[in-house]
N, C-alpha and C. Protein backbone atom coordinates (compact mmCIF):
# COMPACT_ATOMS: atom_id res chain seq x y z
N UNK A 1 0.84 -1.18 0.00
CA UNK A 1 0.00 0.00 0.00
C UNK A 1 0.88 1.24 0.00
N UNK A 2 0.24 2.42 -0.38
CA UNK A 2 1.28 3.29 -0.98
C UNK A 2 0.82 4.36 0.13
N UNK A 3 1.79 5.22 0.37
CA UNK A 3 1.52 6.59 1.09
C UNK A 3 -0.05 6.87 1.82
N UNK A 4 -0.78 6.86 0.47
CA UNK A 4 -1.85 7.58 0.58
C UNK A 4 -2.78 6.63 1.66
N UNK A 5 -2.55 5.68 1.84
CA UNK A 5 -3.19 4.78 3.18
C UNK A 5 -2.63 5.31 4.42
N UNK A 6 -1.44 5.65 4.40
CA UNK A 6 -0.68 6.25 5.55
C UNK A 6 -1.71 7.20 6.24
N UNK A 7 -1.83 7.95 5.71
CA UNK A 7 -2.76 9.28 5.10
C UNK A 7 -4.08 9.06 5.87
N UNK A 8 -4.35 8.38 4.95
CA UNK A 8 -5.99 8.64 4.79
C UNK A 8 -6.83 7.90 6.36
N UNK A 9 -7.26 8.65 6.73
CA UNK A 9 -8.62 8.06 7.61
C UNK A 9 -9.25 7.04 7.47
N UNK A 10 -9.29 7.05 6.33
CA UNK A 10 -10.61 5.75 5.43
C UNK A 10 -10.32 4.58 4.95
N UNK A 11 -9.16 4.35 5.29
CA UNK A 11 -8.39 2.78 4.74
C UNK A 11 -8.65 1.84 5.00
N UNK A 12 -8.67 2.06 7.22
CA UNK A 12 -8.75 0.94 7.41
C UNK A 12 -10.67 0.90 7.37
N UNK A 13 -11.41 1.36 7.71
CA UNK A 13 -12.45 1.30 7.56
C UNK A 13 -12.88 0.24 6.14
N UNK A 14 -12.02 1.14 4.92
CA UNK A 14 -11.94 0.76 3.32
C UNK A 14 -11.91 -0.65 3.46
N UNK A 15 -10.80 -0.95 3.90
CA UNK A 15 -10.34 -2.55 3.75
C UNK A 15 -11.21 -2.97 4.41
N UNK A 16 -11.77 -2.88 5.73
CA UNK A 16 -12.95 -3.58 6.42
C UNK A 16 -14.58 -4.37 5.74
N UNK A 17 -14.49 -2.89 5.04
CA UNK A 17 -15.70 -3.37 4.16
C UNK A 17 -15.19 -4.14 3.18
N UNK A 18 -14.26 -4.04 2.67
CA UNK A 18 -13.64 -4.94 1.36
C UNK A 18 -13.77 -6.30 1.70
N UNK A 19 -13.23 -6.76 2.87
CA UNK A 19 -13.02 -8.20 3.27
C UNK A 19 -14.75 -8.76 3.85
N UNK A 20 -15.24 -7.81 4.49
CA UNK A 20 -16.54 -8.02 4.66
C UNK A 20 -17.48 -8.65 3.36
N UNK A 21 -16.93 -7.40 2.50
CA UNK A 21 -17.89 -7.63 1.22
C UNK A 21 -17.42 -9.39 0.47
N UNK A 22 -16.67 -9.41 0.56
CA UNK A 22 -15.84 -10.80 0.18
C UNK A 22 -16.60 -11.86 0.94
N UNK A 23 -16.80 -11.74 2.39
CA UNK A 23 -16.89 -12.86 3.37
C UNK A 23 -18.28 -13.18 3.06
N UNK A 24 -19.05 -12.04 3.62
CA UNK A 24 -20.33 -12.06 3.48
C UNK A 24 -21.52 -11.98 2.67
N UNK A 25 -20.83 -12.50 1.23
CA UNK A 25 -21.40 -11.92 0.23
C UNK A 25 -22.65 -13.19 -0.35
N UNK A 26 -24.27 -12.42 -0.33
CA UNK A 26 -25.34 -13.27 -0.34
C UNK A 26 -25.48 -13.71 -2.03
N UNK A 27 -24.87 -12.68 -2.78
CA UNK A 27 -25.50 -12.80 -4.64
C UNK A 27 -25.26 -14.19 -4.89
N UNK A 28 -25.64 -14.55 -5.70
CA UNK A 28 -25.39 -15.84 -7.01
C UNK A 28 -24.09 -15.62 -7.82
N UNK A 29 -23.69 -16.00 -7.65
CA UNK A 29 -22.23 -15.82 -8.18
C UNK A 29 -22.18 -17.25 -9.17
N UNK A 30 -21.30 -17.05 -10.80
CA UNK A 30 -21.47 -18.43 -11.41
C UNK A 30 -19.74 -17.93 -11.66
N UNK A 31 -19.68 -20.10 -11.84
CA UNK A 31 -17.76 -20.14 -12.07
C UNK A 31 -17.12 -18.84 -13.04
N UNK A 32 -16.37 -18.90 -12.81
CA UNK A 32 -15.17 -19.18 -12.08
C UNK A 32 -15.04 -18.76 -10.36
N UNK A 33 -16.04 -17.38 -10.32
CA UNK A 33 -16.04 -16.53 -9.18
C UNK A 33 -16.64 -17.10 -7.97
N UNK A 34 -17.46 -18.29 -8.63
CA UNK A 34 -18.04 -19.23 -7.40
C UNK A 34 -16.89 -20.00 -6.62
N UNK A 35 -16.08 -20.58 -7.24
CA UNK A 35 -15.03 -21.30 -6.80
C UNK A 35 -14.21 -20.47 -5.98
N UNK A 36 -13.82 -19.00 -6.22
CA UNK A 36 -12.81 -18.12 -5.74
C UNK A 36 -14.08 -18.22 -3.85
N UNK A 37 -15.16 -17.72 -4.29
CA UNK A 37 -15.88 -17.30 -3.10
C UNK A 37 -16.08 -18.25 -2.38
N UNK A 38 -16.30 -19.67 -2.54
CA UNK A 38 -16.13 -20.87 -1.84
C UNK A 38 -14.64 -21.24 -1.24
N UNK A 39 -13.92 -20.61 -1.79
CA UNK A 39 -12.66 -20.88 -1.04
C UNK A 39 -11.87 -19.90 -0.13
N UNK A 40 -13.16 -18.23 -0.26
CA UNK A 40 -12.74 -18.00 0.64
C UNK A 40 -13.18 -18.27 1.97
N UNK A 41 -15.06 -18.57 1.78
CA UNK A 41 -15.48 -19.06 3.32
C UNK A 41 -14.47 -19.97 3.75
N UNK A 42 -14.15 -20.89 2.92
CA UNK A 42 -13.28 -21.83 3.88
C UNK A 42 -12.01 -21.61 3.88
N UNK A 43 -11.82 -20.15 3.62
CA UNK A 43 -9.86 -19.48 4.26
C UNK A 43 -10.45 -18.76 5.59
N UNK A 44 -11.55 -17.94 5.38
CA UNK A 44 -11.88 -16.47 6.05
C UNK A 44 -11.92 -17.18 7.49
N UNK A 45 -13.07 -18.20 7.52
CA UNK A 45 -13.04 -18.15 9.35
C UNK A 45 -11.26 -18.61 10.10
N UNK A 46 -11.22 -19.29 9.74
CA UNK A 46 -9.75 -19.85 10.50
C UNK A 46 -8.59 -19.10 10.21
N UNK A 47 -8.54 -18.28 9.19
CA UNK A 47 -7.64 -17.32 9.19
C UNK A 47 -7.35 -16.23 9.92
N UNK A 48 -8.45 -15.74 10.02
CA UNK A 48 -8.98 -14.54 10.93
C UNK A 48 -8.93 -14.73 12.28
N UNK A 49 -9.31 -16.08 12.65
CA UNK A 49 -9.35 -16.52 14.43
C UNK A 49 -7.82 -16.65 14.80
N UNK A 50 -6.91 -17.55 13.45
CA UNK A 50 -5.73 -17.56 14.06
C UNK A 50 -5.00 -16.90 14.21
N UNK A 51 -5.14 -15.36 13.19
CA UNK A 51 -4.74 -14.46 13.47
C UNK A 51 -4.70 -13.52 14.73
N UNK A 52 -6.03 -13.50 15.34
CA UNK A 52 -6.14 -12.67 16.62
C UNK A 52 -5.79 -14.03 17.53
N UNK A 53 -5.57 -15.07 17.47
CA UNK A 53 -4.86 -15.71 18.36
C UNK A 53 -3.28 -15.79 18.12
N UNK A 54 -2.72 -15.23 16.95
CA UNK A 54 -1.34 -15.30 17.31
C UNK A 54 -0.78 -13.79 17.84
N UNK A 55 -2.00 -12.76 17.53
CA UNK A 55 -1.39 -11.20 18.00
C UNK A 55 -1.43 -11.54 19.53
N UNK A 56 -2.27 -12.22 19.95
CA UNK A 56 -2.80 -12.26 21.26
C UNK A 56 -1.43 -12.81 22.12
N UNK A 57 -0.87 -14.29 21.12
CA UNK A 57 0.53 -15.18 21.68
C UNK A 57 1.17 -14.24 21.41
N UNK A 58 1.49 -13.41 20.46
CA UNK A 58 2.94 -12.64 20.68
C UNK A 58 2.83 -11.33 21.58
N UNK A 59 1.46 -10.87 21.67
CA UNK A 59 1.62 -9.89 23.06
C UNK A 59 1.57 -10.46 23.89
N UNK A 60 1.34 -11.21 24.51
CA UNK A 60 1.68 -12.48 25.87
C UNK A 60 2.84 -12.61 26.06
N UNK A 61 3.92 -12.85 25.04
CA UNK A 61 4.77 -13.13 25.61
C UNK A 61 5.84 -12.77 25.79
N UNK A 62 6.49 -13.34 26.99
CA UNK A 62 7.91 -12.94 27.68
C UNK A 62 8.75 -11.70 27.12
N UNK A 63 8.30 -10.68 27.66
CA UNK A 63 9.28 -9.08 26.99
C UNK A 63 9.80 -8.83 28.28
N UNK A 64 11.19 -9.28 28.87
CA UNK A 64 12.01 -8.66 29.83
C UNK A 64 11.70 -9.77 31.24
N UNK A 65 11.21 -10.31 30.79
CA UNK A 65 10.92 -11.61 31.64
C UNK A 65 9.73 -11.54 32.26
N UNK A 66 8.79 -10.26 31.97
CA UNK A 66 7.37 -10.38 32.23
C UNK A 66 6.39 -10.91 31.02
N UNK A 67 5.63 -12.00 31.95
CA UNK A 67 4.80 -12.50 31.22
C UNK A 67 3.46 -12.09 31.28
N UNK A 68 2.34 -12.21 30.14
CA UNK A 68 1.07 -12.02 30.60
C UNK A 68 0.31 -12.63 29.84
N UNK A 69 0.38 -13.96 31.15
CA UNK A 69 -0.38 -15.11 31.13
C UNK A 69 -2.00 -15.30 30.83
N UNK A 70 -2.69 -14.34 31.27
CA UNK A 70 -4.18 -13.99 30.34
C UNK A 70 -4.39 -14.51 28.29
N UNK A 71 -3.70 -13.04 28.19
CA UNK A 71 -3.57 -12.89 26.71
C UNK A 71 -2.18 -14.07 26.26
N UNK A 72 -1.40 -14.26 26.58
CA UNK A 72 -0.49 -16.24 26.46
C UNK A 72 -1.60 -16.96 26.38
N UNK A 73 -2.18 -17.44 27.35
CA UNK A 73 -3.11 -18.92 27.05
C UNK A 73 -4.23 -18.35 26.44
N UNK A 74 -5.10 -17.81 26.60
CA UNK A 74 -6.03 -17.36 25.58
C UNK A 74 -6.02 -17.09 24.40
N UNK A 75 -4.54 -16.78 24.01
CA UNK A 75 -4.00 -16.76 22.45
C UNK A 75 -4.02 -18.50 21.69
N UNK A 76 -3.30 -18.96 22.35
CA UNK A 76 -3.20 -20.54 22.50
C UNK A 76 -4.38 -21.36 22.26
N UNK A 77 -5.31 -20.96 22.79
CA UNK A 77 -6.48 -21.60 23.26
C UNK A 77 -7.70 -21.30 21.75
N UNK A 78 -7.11 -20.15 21.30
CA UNK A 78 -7.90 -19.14 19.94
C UNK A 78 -7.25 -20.19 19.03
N UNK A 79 -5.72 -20.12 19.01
CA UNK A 79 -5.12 -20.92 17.76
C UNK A 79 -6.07 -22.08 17.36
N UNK A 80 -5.62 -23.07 18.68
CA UNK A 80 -6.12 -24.27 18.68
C UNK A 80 -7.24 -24.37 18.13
N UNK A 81 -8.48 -23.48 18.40
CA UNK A 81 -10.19 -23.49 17.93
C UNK A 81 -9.83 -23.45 16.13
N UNK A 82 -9.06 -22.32 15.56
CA UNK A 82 -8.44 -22.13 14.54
C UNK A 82 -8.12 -23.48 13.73
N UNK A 83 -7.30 -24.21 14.45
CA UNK A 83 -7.22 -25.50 14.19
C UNK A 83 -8.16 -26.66 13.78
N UNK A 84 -9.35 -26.03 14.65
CA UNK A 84 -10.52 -27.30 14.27
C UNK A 84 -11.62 -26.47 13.23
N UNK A 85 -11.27 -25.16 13.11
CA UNK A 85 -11.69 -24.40 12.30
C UNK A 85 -11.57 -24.88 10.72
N UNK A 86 -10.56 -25.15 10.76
CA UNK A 86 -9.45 -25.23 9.50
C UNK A 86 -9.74 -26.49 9.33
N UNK A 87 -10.02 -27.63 9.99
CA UNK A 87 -10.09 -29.00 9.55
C UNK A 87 -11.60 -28.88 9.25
N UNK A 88 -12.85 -28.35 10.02
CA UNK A 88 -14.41 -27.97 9.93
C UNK A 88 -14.35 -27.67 8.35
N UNK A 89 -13.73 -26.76 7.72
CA UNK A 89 -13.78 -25.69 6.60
C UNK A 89 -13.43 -26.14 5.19
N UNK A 90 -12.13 -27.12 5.81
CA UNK A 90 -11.36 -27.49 4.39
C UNK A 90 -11.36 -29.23 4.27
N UNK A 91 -11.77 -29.54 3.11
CA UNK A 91 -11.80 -31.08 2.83
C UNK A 91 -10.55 -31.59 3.26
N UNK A 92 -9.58 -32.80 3.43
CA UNK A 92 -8.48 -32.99 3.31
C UNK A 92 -8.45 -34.00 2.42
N UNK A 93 -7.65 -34.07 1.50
CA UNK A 93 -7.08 -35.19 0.70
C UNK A 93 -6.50 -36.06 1.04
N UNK A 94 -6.86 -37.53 0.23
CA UNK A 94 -6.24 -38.61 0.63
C UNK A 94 -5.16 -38.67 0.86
N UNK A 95 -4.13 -37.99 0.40
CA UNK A 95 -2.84 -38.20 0.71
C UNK A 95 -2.83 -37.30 1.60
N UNK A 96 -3.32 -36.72 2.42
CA UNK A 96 -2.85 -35.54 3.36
C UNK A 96 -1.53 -36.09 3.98
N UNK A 97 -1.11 -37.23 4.83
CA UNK A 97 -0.44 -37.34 5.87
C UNK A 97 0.90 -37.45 4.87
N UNK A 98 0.60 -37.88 4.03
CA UNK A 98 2.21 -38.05 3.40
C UNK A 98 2.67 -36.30 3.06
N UNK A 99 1.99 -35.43 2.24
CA UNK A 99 2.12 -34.40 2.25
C UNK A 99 2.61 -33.17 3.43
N UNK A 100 1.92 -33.74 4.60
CA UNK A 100 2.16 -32.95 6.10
C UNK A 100 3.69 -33.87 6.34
N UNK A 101 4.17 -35.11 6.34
CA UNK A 101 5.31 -35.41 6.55
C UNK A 101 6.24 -34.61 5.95
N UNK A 102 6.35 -34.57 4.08
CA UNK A 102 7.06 -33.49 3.12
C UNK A 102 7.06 -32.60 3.78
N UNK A 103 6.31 -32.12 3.87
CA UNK A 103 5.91 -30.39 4.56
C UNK A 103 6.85 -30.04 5.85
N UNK A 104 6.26 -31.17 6.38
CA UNK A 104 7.14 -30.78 8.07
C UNK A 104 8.54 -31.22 7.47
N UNK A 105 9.07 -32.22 7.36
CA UNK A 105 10.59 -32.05 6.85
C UNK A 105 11.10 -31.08 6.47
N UNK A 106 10.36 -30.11 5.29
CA UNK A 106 10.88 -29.53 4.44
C UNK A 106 11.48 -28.36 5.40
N UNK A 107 10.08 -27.53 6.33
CA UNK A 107 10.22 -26.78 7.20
C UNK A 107 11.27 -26.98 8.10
N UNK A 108 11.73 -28.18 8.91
CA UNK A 108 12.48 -28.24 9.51
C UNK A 108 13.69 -28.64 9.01
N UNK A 109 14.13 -28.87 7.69
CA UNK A 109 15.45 -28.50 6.66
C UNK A 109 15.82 -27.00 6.88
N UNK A 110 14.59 -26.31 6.36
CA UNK A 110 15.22 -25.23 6.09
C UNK A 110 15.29 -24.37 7.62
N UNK A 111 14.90 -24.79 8.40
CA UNK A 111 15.60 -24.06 9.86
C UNK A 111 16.50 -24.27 10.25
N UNK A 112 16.97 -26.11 9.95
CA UNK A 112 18.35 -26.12 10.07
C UNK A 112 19.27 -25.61 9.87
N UNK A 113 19.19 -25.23 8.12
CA UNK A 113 20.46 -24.60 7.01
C UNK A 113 19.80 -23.37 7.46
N UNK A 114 18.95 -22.93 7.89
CA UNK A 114 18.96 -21.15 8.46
C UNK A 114 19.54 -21.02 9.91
N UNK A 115 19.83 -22.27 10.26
CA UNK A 115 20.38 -21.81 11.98
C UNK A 115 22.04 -21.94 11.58
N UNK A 116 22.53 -23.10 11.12
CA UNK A 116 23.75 -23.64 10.61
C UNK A 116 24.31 -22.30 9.27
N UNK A 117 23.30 -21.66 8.91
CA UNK A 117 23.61 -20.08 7.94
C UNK A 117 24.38 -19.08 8.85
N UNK A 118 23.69 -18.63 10.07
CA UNK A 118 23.45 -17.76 10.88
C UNK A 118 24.63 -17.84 11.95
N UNK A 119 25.00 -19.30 12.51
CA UNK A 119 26.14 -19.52 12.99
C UNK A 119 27.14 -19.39 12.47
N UNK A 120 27.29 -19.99 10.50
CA UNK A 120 28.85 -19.95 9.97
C UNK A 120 29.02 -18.38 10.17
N UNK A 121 27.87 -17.25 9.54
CA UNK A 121 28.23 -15.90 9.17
C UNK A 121 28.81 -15.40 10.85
N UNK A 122 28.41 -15.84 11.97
CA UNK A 122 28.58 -15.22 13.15
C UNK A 122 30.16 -15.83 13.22
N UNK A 123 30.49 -17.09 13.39
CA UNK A 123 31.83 -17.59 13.79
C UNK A 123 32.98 -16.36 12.86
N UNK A 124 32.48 -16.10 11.20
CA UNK A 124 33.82 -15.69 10.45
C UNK A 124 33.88 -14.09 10.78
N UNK A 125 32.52 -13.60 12.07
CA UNK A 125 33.40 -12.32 12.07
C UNK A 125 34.37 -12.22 13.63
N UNK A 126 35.14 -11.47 13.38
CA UNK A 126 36.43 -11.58 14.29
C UNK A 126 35.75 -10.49 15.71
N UNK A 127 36.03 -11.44 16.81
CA UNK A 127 35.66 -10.76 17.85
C UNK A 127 36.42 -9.36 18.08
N UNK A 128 36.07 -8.42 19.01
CA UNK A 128 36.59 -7.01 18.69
C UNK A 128 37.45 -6.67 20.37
N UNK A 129 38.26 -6.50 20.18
CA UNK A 129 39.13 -6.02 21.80
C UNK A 129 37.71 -4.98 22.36
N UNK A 130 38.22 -5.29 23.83
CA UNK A 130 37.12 -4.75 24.73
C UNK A 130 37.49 -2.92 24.85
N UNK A 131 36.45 -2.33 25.16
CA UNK A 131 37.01 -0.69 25.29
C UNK A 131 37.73 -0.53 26.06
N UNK A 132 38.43 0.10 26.39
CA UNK A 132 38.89 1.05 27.36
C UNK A 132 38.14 1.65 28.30
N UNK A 133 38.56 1.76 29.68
CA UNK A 133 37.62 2.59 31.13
C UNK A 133 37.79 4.21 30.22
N UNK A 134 36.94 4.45 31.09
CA UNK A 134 36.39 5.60 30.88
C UNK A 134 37.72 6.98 31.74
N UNK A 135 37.97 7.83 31.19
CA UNK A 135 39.03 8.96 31.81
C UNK A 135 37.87 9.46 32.92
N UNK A 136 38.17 10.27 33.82
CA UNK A 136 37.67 10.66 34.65
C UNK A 136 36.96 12.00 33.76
N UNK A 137 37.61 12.63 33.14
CA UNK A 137 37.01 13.37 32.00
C UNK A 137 35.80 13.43 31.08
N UNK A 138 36.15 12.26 30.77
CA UNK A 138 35.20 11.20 29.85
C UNK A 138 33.30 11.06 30.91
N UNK A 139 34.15 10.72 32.18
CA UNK A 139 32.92 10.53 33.16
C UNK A 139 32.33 11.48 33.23
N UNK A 140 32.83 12.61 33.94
CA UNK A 140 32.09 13.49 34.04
C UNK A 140 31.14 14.22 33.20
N UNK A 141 31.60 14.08 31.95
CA UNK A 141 31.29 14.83 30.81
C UNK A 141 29.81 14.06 30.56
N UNK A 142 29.66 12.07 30.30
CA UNK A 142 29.36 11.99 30.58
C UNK A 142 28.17 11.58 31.18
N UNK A 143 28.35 11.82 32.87
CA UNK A 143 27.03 11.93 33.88
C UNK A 143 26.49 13.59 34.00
N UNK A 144 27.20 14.53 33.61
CA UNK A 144 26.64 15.71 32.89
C UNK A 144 25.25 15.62 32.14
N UNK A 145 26.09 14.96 30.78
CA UNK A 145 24.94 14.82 29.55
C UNK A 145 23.55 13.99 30.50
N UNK A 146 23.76 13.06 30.93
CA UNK A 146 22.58 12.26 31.60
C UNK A 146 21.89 12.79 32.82
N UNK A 147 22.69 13.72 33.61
CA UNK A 147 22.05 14.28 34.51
C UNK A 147 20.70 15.19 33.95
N UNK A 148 21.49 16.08 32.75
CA UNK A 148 20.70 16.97 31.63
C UNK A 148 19.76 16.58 31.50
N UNK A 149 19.38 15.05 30.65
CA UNK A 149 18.70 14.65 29.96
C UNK A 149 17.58 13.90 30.96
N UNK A 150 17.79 13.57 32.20
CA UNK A 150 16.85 13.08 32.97
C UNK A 150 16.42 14.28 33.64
N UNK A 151 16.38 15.45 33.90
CA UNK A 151 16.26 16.77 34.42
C UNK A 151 16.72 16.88 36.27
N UNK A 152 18.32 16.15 36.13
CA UNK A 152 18.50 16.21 37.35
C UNK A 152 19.67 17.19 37.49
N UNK A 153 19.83 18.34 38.33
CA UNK A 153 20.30 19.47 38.31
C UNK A 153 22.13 18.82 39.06
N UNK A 154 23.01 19.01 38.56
CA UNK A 154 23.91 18.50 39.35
C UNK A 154 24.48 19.70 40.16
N UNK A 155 25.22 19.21 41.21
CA UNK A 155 25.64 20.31 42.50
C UNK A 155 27.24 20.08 42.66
């Protein structure tokens, strides 16, 4: 989205009705557009639930070692419904389980070679000598600036 959403008042409202109009839509609709609209009832509910259940898990959790265990398990608890949402909504194919095996492998390949990525690039850079203490100069100057900046008057 470009600038003008930045902007505008009416976006998110805009988009509201957009997805509404999508979800809830009563007309007769013939193929191709029938097929698009049948597949979104069965994206829209479980998408949407798991979504406010994962904003919910990532504001829950652990920022500085406080937790808030409310919005944590109740996020959790949203996913999961999401889950039976998603099986309620969408047929599964005969081969599902072989496909979810592929799938999960594949996913957990590529976290590997993204963790084993992330380590080589960290090992080849060269650790850096530690600073130097601070001159007494250096200090003062400073707990000056910070005294300033917190509005504490020094004496």
């Amino acid at each position: 989205m470009g600038p003008s959403f930045t902007r505008s008042k009416f976006s998110i409202p805009l988009v509201l009705v957009a997805i509404s109009l999508l979800v809830f839509n009563n007309f007769s609709i013939e193929n191709p557009e029938k097929e698009l609209l049948e597949s979104l009832h069965g994206f829209a509910p479980w998408f949407f639930v798991c979504s406010l259940g994962c904003y919910l898990v990532l504001s829950g959790s652990p920022i500085y070692w406080k937790v808030q265990f409310p919005q944590l398990i109740s996020g959790w608890i949203i996913i999961l419904v999401s889950f039976y949402l998603y099986f309620e909504f969408n047929e599964l194919p005969g081969n599902f389980l072989v496909g979810a095996i592929f799938t999960s492998l594949g996913a957990i390949l590529s976290l590997f070679l993204f963790i084993l990525l992330v380590r080589f690039v960290e090992n080849r850079i060269p650790l850096e000598d530690s600073a130097p203490e601070l001159t007494e100069e250096e200090m003062d100057f400073v707990t000056k600036i910070i005294s300033i900046n917190i509005g504490v008057d020094e004496k």
